[in-house]
N, C-alpha and C. Protein backbone atom coordinates (compact mmCIF):
# COMPACT_ATOMS: atom_id res chain seq x y z
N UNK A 1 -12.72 -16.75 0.81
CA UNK A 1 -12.22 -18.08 1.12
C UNK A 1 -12.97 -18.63 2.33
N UNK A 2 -13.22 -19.65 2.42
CA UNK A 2 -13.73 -20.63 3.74
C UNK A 2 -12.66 -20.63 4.89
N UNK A 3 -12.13 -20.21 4.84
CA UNK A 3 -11.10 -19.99 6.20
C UNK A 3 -11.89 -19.82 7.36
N UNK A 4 -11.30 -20.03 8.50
CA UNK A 4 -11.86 -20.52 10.23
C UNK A 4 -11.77 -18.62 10.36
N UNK A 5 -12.91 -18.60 10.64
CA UNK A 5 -13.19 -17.08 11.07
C UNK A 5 -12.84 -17.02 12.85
N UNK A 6 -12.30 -15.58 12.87
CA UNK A 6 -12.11 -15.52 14.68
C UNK A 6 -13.52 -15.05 15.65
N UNK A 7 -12.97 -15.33 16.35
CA UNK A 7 -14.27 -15.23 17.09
C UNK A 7 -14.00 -13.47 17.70
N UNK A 8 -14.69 -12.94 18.04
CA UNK A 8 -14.63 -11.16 18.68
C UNK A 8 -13.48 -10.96 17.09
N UNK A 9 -13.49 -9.37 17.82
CA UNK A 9 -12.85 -8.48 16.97
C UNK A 9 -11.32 -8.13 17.15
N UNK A 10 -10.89 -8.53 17.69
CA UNK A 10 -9.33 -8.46 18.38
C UNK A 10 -8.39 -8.82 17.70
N UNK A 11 -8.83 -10.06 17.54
CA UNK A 11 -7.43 -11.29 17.06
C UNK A 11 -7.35 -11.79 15.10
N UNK A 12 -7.49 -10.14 14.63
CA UNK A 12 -7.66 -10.40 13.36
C UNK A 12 -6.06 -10.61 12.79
N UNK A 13 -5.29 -9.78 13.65
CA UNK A 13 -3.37 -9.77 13.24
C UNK A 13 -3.40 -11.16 13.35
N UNK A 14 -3.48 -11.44 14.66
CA UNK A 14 -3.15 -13.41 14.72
C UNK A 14 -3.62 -14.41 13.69
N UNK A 15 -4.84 -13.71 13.19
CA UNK A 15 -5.05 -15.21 12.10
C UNK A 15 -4.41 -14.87 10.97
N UNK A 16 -4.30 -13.33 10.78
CA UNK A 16 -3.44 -12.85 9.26
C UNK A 16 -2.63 -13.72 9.38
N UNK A 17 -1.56 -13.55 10.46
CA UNK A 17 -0.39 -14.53 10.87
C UNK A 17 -0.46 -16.01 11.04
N UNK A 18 -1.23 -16.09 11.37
CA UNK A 18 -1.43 -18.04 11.16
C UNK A 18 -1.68 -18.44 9.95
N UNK A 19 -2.68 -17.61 9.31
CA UNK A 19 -2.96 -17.61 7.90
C UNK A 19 -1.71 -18.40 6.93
N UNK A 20 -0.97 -17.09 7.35
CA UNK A 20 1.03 -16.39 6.55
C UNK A 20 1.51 -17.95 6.67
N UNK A 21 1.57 -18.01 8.03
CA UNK A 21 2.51 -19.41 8.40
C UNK A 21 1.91 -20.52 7.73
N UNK A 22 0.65 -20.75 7.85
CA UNK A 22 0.52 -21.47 7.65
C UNK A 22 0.83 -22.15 5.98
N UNK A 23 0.36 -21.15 5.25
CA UNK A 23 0.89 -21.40 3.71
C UNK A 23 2.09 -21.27 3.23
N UNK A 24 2.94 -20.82 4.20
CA UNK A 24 5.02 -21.25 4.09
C UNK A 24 5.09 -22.06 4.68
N UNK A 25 4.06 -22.46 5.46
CA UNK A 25 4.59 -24.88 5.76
C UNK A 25 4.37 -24.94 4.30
N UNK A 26 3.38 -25.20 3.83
CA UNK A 26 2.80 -25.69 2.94
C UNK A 26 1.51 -26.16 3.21
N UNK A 27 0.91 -25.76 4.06
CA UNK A 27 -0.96 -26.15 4.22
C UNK A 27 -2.05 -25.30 3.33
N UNK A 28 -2.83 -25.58 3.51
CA UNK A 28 -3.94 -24.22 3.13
C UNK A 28 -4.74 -24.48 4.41
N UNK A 29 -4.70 -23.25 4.63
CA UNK A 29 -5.20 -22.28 5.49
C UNK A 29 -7.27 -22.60 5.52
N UNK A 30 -7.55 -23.29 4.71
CA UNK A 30 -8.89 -23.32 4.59
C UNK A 30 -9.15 -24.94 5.03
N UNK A 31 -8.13 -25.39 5.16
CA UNK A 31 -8.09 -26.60 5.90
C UNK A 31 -8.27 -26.92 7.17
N UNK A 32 -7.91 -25.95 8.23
CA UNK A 32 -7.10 -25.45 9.08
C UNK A 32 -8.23 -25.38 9.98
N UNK A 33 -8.47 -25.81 11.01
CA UNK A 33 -9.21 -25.19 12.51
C UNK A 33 -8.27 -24.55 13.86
N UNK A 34 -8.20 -23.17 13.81
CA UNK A 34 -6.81 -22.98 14.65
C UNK A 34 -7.55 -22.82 16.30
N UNK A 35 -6.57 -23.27 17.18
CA UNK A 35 -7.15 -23.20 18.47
C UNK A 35 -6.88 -22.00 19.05
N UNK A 36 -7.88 -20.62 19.18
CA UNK A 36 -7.78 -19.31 19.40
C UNK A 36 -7.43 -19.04 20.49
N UNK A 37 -7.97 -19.59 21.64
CA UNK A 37 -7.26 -19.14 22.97
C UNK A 37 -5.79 -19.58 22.75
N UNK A 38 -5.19 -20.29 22.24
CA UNK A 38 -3.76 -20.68 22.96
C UNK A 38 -2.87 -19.71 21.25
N UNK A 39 -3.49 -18.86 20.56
CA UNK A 39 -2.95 -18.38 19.72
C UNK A 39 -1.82 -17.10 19.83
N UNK A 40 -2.12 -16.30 20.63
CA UNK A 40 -1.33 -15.41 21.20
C UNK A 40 -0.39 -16.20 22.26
N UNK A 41 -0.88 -16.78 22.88
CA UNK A 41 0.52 -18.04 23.56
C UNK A 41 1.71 -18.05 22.40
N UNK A 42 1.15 -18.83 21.57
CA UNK A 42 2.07 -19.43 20.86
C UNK A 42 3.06 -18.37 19.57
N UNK A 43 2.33 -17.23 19.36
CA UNK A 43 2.79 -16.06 18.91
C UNK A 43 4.29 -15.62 19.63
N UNK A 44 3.77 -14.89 21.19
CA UNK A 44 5.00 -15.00 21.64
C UNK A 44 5.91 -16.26 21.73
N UNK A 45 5.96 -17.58 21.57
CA UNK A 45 6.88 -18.38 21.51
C UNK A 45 7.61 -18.02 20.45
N UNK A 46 7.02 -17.96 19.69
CA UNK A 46 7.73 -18.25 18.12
C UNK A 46 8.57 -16.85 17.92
N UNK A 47 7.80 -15.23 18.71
CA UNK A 47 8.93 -14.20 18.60
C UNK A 47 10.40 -14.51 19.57
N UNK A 48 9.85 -15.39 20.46
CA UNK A 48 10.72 -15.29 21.35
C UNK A 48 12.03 -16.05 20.75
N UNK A 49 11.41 -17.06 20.20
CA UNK A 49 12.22 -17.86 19.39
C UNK A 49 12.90 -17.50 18.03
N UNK A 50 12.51 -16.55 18.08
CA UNK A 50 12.83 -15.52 16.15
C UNK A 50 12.44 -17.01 15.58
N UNK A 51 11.81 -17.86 15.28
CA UNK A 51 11.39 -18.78 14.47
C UNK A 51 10.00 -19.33 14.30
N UNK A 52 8.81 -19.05 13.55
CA UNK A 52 7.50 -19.70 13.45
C UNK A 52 7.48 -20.81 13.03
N UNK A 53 6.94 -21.04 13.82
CA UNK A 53 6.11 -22.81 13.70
C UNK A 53 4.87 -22.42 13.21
N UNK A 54 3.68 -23.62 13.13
CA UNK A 54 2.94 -23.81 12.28
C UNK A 54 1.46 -23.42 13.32
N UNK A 55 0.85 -22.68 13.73
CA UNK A 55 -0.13 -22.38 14.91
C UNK A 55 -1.11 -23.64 15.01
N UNK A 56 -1.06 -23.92 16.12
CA UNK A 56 -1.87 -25.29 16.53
C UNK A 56 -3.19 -25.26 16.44
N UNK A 57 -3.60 -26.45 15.81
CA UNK A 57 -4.95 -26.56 15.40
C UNK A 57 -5.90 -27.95 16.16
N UNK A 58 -6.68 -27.45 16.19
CA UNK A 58 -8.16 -28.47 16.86
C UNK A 58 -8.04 -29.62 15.80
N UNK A 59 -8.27 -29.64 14.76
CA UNK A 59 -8.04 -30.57 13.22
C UNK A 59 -8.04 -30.01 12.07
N UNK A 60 -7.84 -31.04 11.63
CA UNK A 60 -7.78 -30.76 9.97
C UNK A 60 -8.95 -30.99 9.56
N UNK A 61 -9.48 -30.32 8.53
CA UNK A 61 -10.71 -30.60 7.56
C UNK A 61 -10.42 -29.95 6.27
N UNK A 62 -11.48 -30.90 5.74
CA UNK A 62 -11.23 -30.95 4.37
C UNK A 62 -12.34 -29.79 3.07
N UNK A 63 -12.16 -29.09 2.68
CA UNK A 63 -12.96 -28.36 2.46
C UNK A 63 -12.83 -28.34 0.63
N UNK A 64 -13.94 -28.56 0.17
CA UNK A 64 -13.77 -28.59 -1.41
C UNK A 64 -14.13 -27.48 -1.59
N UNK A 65 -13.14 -27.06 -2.77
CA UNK A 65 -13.34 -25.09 -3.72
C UNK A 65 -13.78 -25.82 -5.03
N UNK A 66 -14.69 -24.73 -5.25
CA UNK A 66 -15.58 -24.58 -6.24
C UNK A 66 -15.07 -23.37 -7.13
N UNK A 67 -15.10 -22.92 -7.86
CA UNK A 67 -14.68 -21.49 -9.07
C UNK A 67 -15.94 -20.87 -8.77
N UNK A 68 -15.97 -19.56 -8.58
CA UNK A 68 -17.69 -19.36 -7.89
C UNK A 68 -17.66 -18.30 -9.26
N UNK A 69 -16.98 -17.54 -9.58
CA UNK A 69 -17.08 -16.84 -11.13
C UNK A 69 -15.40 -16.80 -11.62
N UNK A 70 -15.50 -16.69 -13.02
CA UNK A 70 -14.32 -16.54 -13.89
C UNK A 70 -14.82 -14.84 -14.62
N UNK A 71 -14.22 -14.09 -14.61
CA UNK A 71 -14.80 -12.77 -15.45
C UNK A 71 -13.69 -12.34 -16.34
N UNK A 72 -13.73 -12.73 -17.83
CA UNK A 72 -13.21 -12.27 -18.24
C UNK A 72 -12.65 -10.91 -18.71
N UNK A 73 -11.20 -10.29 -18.30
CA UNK A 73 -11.35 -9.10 -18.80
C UNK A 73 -10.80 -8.78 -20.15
N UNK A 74 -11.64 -7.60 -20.29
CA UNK A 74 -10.54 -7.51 -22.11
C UNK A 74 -9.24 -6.76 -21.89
N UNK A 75 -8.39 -7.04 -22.64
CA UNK A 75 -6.93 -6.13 -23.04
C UNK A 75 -6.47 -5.14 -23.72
N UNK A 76 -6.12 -4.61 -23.94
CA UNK A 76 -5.97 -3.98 -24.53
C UNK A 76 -4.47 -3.02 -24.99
N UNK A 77 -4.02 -2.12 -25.74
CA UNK A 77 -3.01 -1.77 -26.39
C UNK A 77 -1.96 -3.06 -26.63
N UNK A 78 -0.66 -2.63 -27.16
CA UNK A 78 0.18 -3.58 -27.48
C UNK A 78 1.07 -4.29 -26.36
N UNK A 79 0.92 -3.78 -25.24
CA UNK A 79 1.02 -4.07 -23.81
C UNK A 79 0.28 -5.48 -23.06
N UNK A 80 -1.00 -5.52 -24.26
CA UNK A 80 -1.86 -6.28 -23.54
C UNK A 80 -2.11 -6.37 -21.68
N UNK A 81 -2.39 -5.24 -21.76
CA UNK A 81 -3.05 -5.35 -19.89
C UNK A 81 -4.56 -4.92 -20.50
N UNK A 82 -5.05 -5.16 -18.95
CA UNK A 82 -6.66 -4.23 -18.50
C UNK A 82 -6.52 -2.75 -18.62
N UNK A 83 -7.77 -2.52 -18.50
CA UNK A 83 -7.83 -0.80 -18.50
C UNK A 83 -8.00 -0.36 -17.52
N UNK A 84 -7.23 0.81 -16.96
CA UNK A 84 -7.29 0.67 -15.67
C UNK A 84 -7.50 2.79 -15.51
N UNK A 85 -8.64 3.14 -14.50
CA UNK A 85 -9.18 4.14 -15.15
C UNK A 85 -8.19 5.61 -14.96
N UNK A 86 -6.82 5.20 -14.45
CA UNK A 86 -5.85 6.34 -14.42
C UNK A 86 -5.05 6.33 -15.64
N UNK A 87 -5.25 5.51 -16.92
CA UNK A 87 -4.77 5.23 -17.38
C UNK A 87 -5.16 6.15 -18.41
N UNK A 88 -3.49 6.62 -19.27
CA UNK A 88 -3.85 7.52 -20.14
C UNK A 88 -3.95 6.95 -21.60
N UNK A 89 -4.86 7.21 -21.99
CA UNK A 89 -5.06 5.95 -23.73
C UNK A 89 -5.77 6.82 -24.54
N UNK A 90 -5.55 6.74 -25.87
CA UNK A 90 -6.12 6.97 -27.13
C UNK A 90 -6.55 5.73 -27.76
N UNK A 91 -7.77 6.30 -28.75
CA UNK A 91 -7.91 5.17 -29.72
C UNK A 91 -7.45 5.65 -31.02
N UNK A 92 -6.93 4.49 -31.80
CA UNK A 92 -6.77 4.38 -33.38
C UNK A 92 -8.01 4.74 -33.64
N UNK A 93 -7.76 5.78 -34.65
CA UNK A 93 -9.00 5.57 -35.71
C UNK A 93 -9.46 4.97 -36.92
N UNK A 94 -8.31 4.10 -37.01
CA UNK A 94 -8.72 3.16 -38.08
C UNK A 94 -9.03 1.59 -37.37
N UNK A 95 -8.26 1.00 -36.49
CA UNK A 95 -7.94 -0.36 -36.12
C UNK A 95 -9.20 -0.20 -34.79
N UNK A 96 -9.68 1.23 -34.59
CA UNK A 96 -10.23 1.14 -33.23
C UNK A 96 -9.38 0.27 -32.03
N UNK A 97 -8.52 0.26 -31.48
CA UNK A 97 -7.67 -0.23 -30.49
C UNK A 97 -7.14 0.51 -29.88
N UNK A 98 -7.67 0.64 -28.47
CA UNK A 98 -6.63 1.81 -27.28
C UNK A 98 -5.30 1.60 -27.34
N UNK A 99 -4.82 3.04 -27.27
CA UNK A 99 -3.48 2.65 -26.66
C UNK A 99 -3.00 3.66 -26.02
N UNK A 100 -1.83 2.88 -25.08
CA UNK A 100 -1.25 4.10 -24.16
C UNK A 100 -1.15 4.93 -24.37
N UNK A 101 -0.88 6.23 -23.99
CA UNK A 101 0.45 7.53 -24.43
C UNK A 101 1.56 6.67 -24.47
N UNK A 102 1.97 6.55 -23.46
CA UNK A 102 3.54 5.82 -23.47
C UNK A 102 3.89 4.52 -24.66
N UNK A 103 2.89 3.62 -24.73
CA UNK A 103 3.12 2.46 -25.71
C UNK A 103 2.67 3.18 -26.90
N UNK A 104 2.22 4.27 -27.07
CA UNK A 104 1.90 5.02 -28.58
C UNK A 104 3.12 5.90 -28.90
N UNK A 105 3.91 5.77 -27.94
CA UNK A 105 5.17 7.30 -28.13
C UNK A 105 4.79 8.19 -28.70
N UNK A 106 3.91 9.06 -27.82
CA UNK A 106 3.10 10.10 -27.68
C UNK A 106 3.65 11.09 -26.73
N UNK A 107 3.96 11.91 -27.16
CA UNK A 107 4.33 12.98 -26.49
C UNK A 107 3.09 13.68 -25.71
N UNK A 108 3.33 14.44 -24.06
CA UNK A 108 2.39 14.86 -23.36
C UNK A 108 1.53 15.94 -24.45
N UNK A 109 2.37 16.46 -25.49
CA UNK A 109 1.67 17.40 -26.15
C UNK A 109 0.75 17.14 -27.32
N UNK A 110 1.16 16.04 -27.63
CA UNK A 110 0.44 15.39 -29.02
C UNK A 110 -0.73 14.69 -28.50
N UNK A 111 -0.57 14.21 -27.03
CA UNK A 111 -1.47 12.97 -26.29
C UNK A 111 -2.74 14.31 -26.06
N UNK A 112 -2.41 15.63 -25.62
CA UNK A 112 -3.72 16.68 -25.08
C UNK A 112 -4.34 16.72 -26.59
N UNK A 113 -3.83 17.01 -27.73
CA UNK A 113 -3.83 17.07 -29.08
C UNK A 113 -5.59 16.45 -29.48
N UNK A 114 -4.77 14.94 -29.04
CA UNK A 114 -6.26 14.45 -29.21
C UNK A 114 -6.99 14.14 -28.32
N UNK A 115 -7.26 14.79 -27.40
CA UNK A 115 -7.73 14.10 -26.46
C UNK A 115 -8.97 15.34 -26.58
N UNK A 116 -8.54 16.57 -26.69
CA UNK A 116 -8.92 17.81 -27.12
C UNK A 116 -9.96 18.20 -27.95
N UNK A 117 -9.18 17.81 -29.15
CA UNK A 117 -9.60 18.11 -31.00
C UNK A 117 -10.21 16.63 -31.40
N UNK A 118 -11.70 16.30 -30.74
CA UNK A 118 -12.03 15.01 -31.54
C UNK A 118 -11.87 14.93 -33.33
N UNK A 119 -11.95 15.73 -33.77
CA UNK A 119 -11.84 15.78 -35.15
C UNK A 119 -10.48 15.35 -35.57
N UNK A 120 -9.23 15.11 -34.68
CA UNK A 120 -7.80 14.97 -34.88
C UNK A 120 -8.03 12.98 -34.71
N UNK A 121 -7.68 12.71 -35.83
CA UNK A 121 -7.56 10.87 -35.43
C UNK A 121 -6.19 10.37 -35.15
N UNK A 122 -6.27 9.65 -34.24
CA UNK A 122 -4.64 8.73 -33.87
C UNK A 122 -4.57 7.68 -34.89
N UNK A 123 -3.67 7.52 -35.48
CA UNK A 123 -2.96 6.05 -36.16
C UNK A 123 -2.02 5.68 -35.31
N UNK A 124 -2.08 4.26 -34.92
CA UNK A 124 -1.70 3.53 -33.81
C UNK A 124 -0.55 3.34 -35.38
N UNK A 125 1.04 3.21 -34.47
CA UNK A 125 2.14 2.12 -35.47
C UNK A 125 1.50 1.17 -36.38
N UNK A 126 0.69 0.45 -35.79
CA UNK A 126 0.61 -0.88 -36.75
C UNK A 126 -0.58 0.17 -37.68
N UNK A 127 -1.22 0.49 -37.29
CA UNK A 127 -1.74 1.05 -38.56
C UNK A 127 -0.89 2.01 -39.59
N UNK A 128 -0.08 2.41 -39.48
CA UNK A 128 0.46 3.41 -40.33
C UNK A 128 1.15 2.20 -41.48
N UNK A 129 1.85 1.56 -40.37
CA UNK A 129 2.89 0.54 -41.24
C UNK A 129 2.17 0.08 -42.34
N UNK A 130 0.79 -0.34 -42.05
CA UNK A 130 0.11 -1.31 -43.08
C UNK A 130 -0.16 -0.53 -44.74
């Protein structure tokens, strides 16, 4: 994101936090020029106050977003999520389509089965049904 970078290495909590606040007003944060010396000032106010305000800024600017990539991912089992590489999956051998252990109701023992014995093929539900 184009967000107002801090200056030194210190005051990275404070902008997390101005960041926070700032997008429960309702601003974006990439709008935003925050005034860094008076930021820890105003930190303790707002604990002192158990209530945040909005961290004071030099101005507003206007900053246009662009989509810089879209990457589509594929899905997969009847779950439709991503693949994600802790993830335990078989494929059909007919439909070719992963699927969970768990969304295959696969037992831990049937799931080593094939995972094992390539010569052993899974039929996913929808394939059997058909």
């Amino acid at each position: 994101m184009a967000v107002e970078r801090q200056s030194g290495s210190d005051d990275c909590g404070l902008f997390a936090l101005a960041y926070a606040v700032t997008l429960l007003t309702g601003f974006d944060p990439v709008n935003v020029v925050y005034e860094q010396p008076r930021m820890r000032e105003h930190l303790i106010q707002c604990l002192e106050a158990s209530h945040f305000e909005q961290f004071g800024s030099k101005c507003q600017r206007t900053v246009r977003r662009s989509i810089v990539c879209c990457l589509p991912l594929p899905l997969y089992c009847v779950c439709r999520t991503t693949y994600v590489r802790s993830d335990l999956m078989v494929r059909c051998g007919k439909c070719k389509q992963w699927w969970h252990k768990s969304c295959g109701d696969l037992s831990d023992d049937e799931f080593t089965l094939y995972v094992e014995d390539k010569s052993r093929q899974y039929l996913c539900k929808q394939c059997i049904n058909k």
